[in-house]
Every structure is written in structure tokens, then in C-alpha cells.
Protein backbone atom coordinates (compact mmCIF):
# COMPACT_ATOMS: atom_id res chain seq x y z
CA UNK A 1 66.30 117.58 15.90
CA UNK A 2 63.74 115.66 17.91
CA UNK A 3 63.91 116.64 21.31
CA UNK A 4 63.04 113.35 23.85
CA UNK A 5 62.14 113.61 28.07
CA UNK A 6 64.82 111.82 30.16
CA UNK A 7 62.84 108.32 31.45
CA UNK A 8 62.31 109.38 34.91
CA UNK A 9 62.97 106.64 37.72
CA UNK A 10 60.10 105.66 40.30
CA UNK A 11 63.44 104.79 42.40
CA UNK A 12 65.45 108.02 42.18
CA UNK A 13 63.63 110.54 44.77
CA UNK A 14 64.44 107.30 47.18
CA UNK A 15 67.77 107.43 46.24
CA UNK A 16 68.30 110.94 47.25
CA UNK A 17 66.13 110.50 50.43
CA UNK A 18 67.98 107.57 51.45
CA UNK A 19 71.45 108.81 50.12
CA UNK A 20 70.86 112.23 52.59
CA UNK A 21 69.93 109.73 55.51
CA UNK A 22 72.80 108.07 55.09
CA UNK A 23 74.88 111.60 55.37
CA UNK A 24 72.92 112.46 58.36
CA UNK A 25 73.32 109.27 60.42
CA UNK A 26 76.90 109.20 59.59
CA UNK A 27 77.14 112.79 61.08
CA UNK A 28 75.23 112.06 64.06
CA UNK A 29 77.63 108.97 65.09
CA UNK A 30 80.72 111.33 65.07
CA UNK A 31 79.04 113.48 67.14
CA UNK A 32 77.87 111.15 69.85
CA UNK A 33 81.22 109.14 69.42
CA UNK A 34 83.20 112.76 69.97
CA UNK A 35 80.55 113.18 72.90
CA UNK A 36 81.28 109.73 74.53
CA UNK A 37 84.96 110.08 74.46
CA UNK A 38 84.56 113.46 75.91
CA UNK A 39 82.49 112.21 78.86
CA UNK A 40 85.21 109.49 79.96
CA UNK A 41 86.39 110.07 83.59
CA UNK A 42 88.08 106.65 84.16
CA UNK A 43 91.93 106.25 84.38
CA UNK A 44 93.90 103.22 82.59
CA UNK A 45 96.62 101.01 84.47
CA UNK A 46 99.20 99.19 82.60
CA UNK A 47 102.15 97.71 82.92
CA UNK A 48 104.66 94.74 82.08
CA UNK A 49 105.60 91.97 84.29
CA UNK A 50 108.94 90.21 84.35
CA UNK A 51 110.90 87.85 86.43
CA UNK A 52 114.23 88.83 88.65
CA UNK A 53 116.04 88.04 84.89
CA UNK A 54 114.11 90.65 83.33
CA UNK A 55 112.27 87.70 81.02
CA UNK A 56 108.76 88.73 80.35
CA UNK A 57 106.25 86.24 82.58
CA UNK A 58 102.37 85.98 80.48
CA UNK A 59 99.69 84.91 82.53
CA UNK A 60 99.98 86.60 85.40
CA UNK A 61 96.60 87.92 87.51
CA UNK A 62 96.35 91.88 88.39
CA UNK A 63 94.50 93.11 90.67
CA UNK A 64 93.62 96.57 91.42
CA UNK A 65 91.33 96.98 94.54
CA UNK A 66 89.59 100.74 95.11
CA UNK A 67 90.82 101.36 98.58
CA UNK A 68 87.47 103.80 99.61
CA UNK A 69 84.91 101.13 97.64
CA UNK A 70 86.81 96.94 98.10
CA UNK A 71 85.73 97.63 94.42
CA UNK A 72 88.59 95.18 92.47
CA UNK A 73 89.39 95.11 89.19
CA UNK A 74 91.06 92.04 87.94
CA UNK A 75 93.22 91.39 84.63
CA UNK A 76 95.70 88.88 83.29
CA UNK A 77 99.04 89.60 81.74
CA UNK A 78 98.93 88.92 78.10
CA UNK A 79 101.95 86.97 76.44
CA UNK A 80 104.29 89.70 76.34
CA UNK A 81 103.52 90.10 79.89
CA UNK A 82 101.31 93.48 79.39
CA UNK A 83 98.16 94.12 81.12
CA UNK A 84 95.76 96.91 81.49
CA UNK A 85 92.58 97.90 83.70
CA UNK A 86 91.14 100.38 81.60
CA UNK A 87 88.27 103.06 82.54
CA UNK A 88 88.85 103.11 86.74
CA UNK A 89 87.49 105.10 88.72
CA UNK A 90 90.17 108.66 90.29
CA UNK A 91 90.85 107.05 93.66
CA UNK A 92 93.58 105.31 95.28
CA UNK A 93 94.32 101.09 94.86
CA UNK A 94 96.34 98.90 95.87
CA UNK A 95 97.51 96.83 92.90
CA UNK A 96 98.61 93.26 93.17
CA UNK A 97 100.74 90.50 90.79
CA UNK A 98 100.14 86.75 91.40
CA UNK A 99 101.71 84.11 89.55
CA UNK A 100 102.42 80.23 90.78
CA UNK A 101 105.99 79.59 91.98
CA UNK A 102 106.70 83.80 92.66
CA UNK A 103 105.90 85.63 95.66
CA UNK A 104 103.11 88.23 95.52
CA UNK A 105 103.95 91.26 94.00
CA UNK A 106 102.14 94.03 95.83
CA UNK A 107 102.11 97.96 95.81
CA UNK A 108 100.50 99.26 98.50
CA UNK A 109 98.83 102.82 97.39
CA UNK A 110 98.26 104.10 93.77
CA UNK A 111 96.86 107.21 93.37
CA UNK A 112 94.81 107.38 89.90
CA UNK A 113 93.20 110.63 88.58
CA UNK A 114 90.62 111.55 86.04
CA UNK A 115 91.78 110.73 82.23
CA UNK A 116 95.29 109.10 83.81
CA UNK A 117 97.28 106.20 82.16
CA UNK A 118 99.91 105.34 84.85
CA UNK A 119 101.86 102.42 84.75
CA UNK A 120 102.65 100.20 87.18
CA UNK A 121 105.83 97.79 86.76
CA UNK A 122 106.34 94.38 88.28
CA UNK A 123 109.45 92.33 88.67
CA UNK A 124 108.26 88.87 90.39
CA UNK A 125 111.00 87.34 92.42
CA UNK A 126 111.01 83.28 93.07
CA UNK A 127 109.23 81.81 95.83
CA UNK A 128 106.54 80.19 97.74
CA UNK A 129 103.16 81.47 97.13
CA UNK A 130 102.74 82.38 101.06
CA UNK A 131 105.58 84.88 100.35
CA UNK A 132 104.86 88.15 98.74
CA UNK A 133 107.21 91.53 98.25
CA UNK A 134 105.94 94.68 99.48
CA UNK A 135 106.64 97.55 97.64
CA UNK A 136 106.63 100.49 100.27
CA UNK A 137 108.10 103.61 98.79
CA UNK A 138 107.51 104.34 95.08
CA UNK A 139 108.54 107.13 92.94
CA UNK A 140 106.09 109.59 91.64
CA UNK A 141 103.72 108.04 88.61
CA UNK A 142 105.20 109.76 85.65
CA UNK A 143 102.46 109.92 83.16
CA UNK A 144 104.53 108.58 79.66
CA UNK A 145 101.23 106.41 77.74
CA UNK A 146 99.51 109.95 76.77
CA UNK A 147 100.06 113.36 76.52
CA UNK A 148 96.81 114.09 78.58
CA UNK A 149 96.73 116.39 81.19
CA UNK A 150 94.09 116.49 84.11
CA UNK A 151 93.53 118.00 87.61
CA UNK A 152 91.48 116.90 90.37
CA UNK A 153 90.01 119.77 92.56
CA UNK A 154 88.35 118.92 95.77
CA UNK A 155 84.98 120.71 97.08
CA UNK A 156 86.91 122.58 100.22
CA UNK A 157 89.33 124.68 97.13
CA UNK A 158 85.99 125.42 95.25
CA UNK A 159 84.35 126.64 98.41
CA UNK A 160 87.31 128.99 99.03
CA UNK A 161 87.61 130.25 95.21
CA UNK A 162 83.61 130.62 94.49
CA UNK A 163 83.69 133.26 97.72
CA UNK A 164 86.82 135.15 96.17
CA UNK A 165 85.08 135.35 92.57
CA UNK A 166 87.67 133.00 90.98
CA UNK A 167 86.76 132.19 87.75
CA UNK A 168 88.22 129.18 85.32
CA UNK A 169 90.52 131.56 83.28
CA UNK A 170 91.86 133.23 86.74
CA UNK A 171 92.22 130.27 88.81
CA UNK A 172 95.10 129.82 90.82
CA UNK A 173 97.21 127.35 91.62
């Protein structure tokens, strides 16, 4: 039996090199895309606009406006009549619905927190576009896009639990 060495490849110690890279730059992108996700504080708005008829209207221009910063947010309704203003700021807005030929739909105070999808519903009725409908008492926003849960807690409650040794596991409500 004549025993012959395997031909040995100039290329194949690059191959593993660049074969590990590959692993390790994978590896590092789920990590930093994990990290990313994890570091999101904005809340989403959506909803669907329709007319008095309950027909879906495309098209139409949302605006949410940050009541402490004038900062607005704009979006337009796709053709299902969806829309959403992703990655706000936890704050309160007013959120408005303008479309030609229907008064402006209008709700005065949304309250947003950290990691919240709430959705906000409009039903534009006919009219002139000086005329708008005020929505002045609404319902609590029932969370329903996500299963996520979040809190916000204000400096005054930290002040008050840091002095009684309150810790995150004993934290009351």
C-alpha cells in the first residue's frame, strides 16, 4: 500500500478564519439587535378611520402633537384607512383626523406611556372643513396591539420609597 499526503490548500486556513468571522459577526448582530429593541422607550399610535357608514376613508392626515413639547407627529391613513405613529415619546397628545369634505376629528388628551400601543379610533362625520368634532370624554385606552406591560413612576414616589428602603422586588403599589 503506498501511503500519499492529502494536497494541502493555500486557501483553507482562510476558510476557517473567515468561516469563524462570519459566526462571530452573526452573533454580535443578535446581540446589539436584542440590545436595541431592549432600549426602546417610545409608544406606537394606531388606529382606523371610517366615515359615519362605517366605510373605511384612506388618505386621511394624523396628527399627534406632544402637549409639554408642540412636538407633532404627522401620518397618513393607508388604504384600509390604518395609520400609525410609531416610537413617541410617554407624554400626553392631542391627536387629530383631517380629511377634505369631513369635519376635523379631534381628541383632546392622550396619555401614552413607555412601550404602549394604544389605539385611537376615528369616525369622520360630513361637513365643512371649518367644522370639526370634539371628542371630550373617552374611555380608558385598553392596551389590545401587544401583550406588553409597562409602568411609569415619577421622581416624587422614588423619593418616598428610596428613604423607606424599598427595593424593586418589594415595591408597592
Amino acid at each position: 500500500m503506498v501511503y500519499t499526503k492529502p494536497i494541502s490548500s493555500p486557501f483553507r486556513g482562510v476558510m476557517n478564519s473567515l468561516k469563524k468571522s462570519c459566526i462571530i459577526a452573526g452573533l454580535l448582530a443578535c446581540a446589539f439587535a436584542t440590545a436595541a429593541y431592549c432600549q426602546q422607550t417610545g409608544a406606537t399610535l394606531v388606529g382606523t378611520v371610517t366615515d359615519a357608514t362605517g366605510a373605511v376613508l384612506p388618505k386621511v392626515a394624523i396628527r399627534a402633537s406632544n402637549l409639554a413639547t408642540n412636538v407633532v407627529r404627522e401620518s397618513v391613513a393607508d388604504d384600509s384607512g390604518n395609520y400609525s405613529i410609531p416610537f413617541l415619546p410617554a407624554g400626553d397628545y392631542l391627536v387629530t383626523a383631517t380629511l377634505g369634505g369631513f369635519r376635523e376629528g379631534r381628541v383632546e388628551r392622550v396619555t401614552l406611556q413607555v412601550l404602549q400601543t394604544a389605539r385611537v379610533d376615528f369616525q369622520m362625520q360630513p361637513g365643512n372643513v371649518n367644522e370639526r368634532v370634539e371628542v371630550s370624554a373617552t374611555g380608558a385606552l385598553l392596551q389590545t396591539e401587544n401583550a406588553a406591560v409597562g409602568t411609569v413612576i415619577d421622581s416624587s414616589k422614588i423619593w418616598i420609597y428610596r428613604s423607606t428602603g424599598a427595593t424593586l422586588f418589594n415595591w408597592p403599589n
